[in-house]
C-alpha atoms as a PDB file:
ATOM      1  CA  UNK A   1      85.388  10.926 101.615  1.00  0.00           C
ATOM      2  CA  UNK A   2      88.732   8.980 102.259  1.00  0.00           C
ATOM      3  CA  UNK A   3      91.951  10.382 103.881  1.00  0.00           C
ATOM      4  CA  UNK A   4      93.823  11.999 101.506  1.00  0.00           C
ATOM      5  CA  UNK A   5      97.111  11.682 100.226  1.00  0.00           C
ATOM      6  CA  UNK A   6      99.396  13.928  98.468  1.00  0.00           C
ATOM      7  CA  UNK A   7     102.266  12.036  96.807  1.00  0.00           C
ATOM      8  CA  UNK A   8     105.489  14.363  95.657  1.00  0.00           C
ATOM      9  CA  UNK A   9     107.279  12.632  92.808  1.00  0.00           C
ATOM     10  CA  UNK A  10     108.986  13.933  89.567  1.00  0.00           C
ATOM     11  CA  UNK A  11     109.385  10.473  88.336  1.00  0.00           C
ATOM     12  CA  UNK A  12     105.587   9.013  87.104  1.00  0.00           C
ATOM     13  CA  UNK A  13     106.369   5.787  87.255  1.00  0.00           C
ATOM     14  CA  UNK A  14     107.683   5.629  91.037  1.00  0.00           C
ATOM     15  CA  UNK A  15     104.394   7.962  91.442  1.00  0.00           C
ATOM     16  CA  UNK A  16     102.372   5.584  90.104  1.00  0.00           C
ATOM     17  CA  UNK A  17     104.138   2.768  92.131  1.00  0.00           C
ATOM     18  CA  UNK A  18     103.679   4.671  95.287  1.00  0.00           C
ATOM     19  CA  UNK A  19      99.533   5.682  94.638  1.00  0.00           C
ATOM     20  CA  UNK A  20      99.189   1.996  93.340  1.00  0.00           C
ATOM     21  CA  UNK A  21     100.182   1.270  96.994  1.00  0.00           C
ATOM     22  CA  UNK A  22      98.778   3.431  98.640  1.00  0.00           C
ATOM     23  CA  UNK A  23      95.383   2.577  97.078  1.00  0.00           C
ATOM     24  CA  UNK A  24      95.309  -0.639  98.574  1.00  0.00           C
ATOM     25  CA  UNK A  25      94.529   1.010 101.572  1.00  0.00           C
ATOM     26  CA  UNK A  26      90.772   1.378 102.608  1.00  0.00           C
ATOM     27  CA  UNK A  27      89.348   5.049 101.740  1.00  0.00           C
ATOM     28  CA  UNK A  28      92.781   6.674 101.083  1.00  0.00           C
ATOM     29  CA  UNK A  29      92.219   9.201  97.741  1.00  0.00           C
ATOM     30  CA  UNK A  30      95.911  10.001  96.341  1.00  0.00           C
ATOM     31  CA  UNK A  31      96.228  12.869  94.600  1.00  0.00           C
ATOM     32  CA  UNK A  32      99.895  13.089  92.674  1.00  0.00           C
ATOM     33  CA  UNK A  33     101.828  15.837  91.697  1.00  0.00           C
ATOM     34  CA  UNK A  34     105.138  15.734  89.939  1.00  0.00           C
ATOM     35  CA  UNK A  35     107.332  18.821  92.054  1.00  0.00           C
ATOM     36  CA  UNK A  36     107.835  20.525  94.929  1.00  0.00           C
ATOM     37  CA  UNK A  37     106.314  23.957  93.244  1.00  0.00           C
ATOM     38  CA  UNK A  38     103.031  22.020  92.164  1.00  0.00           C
ATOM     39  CA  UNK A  39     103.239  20.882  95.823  1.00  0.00           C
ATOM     40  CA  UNK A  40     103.215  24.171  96.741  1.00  0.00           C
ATOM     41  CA  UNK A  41     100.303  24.986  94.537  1.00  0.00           C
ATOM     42  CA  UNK A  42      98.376  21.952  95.496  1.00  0.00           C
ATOM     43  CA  UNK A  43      98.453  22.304  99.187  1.00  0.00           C
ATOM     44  CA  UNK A  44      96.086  25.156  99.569  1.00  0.00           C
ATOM     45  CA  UNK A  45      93.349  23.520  97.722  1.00  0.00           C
ATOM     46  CA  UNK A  46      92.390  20.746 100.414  1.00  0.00           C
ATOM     47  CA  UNK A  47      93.431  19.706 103.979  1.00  0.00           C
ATOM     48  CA  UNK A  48      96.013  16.508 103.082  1.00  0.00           C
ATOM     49  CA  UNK A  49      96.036  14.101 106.167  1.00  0.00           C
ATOM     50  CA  UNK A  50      99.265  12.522 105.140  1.00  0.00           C
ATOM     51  CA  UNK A  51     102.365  13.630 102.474  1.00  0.00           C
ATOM     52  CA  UNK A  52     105.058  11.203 100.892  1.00  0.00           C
ATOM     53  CA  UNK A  53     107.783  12.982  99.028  1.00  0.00           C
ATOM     54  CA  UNK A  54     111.270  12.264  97.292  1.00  0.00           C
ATOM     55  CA  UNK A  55     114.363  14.684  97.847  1.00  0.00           C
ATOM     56  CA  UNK A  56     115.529  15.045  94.456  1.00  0.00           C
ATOM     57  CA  UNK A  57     113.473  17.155  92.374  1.00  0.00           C
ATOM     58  CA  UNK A  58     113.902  19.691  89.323  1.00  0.00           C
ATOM     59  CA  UNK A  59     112.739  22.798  91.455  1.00  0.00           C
ATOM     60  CA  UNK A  60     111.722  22.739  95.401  1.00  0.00           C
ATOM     61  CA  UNK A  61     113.528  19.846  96.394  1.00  0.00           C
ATOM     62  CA  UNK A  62     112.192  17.815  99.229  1.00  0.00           C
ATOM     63  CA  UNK A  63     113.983  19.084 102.037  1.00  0.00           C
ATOM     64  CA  UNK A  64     112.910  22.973 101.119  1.00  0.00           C
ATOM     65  CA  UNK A  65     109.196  21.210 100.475  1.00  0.00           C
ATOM     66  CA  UNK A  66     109.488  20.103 104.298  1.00  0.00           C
ATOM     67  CA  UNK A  67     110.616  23.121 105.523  1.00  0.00           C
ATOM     68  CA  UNK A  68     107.650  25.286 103.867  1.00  0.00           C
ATOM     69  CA  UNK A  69     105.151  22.270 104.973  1.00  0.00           C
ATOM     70  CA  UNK A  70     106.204  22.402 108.800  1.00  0.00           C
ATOM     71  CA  UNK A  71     105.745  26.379 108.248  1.00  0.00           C
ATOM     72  CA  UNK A  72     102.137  26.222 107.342  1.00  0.00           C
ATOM     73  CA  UNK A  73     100.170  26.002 110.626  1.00  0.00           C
ATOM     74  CA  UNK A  74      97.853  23.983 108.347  1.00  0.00           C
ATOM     75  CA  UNK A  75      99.916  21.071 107.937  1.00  0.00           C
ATOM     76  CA  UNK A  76     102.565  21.597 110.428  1.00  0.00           C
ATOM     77  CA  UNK A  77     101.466  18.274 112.537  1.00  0.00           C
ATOM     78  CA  UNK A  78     100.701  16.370 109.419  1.00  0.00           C
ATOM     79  CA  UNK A  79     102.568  12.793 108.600  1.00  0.00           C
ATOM     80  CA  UNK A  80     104.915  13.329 105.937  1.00  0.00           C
ATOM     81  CA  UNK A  81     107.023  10.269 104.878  1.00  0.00           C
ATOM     82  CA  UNK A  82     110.304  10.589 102.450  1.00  0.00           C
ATOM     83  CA  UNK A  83     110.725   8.279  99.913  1.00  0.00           C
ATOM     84  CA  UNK A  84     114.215   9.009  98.312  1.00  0.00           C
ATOM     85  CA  UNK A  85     117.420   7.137  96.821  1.00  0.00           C
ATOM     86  CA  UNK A  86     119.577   9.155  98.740  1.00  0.00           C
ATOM     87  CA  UNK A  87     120.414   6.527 101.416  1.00  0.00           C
ATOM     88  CA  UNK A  88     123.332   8.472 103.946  1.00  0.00           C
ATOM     89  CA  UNK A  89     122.635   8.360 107.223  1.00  0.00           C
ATOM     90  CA  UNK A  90     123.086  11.873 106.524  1.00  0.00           C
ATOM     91  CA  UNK A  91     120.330  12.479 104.663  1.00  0.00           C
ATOM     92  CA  UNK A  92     118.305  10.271 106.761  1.00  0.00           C
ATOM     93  CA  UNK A  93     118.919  12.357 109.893  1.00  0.00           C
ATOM     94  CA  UNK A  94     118.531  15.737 108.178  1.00  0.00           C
ATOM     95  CA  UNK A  95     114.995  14.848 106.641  1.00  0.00           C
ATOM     96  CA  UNK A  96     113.890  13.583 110.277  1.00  0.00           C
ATOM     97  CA  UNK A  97     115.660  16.602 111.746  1.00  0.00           C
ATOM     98  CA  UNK A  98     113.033  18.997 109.029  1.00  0.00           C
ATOM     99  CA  UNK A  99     110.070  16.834 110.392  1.00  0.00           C
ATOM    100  CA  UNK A 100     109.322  13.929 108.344  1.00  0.00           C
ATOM    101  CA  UNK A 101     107.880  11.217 110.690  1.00  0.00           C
ATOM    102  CA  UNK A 102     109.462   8.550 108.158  1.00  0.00           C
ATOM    103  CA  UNK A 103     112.370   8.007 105.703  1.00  0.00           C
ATOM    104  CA  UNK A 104     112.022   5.185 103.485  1.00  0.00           C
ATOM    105  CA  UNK A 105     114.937   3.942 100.206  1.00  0.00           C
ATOM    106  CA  UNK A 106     114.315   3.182  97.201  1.00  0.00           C
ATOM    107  CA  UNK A 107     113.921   0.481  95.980  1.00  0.00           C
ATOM    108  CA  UNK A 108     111.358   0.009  98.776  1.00  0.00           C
ATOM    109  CA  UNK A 109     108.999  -3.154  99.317  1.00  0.00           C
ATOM    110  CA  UNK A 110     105.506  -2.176  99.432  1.00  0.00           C
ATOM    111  CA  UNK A 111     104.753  -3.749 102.969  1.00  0.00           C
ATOM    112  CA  UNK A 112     107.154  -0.486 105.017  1.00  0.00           C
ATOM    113  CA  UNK A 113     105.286   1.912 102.798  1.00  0.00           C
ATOM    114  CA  UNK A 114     101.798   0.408 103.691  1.00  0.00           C
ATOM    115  CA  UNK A 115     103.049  -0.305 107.773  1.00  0.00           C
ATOM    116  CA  UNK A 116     104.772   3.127 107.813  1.00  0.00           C
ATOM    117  CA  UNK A 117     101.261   4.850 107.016  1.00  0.00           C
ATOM    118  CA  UNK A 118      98.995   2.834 109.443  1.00  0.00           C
ATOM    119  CA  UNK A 119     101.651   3.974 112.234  1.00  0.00           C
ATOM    120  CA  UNK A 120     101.230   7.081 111.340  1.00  0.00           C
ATOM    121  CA  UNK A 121      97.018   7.261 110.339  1.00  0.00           C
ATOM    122  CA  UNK A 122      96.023   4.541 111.862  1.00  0.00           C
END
């Protein structure tokens, strides 16, 4: 059994390009879901040692997502990166301020996605 992932992404392709990633990691198991409601729905079903997330999505966006994750007393300590276009400092500052241990741009290079994890899982 790896440590799993749960990636938060509307778009599949940046999805993809995020698990793809990720995967090159030893023992990591990504599971993908495509909104903050199947988030929501997904969360329950196993104990997710890290999340990654975008901000914009159709229905929970990412910020609400963080706010019901750091809720749960189940995944309230968890490491939950953002991975969003929205680039403000703004935005920056409010997703750390909700609990996300990392806030990464898009376009992102795939060597802060893969350092920002081992910070945070070692």
């Amino acid at each position: 059994m790896g440590i799993e992932v749960l990636v938060v992404e509307d778009s599949a392709t940046m999805r993809s390009l995020i698990a793809s990633t990720i995967e090159t990691i030893e023992d990591v198991v990504v599971t993908g879901v495509a909104s903050g409601f199947e988030a929501l729905k997904e969360l329950p079903r196993r104990k997710y040692e890290l999340i990654i997330t975008d901000i914009n999505m159709p229905d929970i966006n990412g910020l609400e997502l963080i706010r019901f994750i750091r809720e749960n007393e189940r995944y309230k300590d968890t490491p939950l990166i953002i991975i969003s276009t929205e680039s403000s400092k703004r935005d920056r500052e409010r997703g750390l301020a909700l609990g996300a241990n990392a806030y990464l741009i898009k376009p992102f290079e795939p060597h802060e996605l893969i350092e920002a994890i081992e910070r945070m899982i070692g």
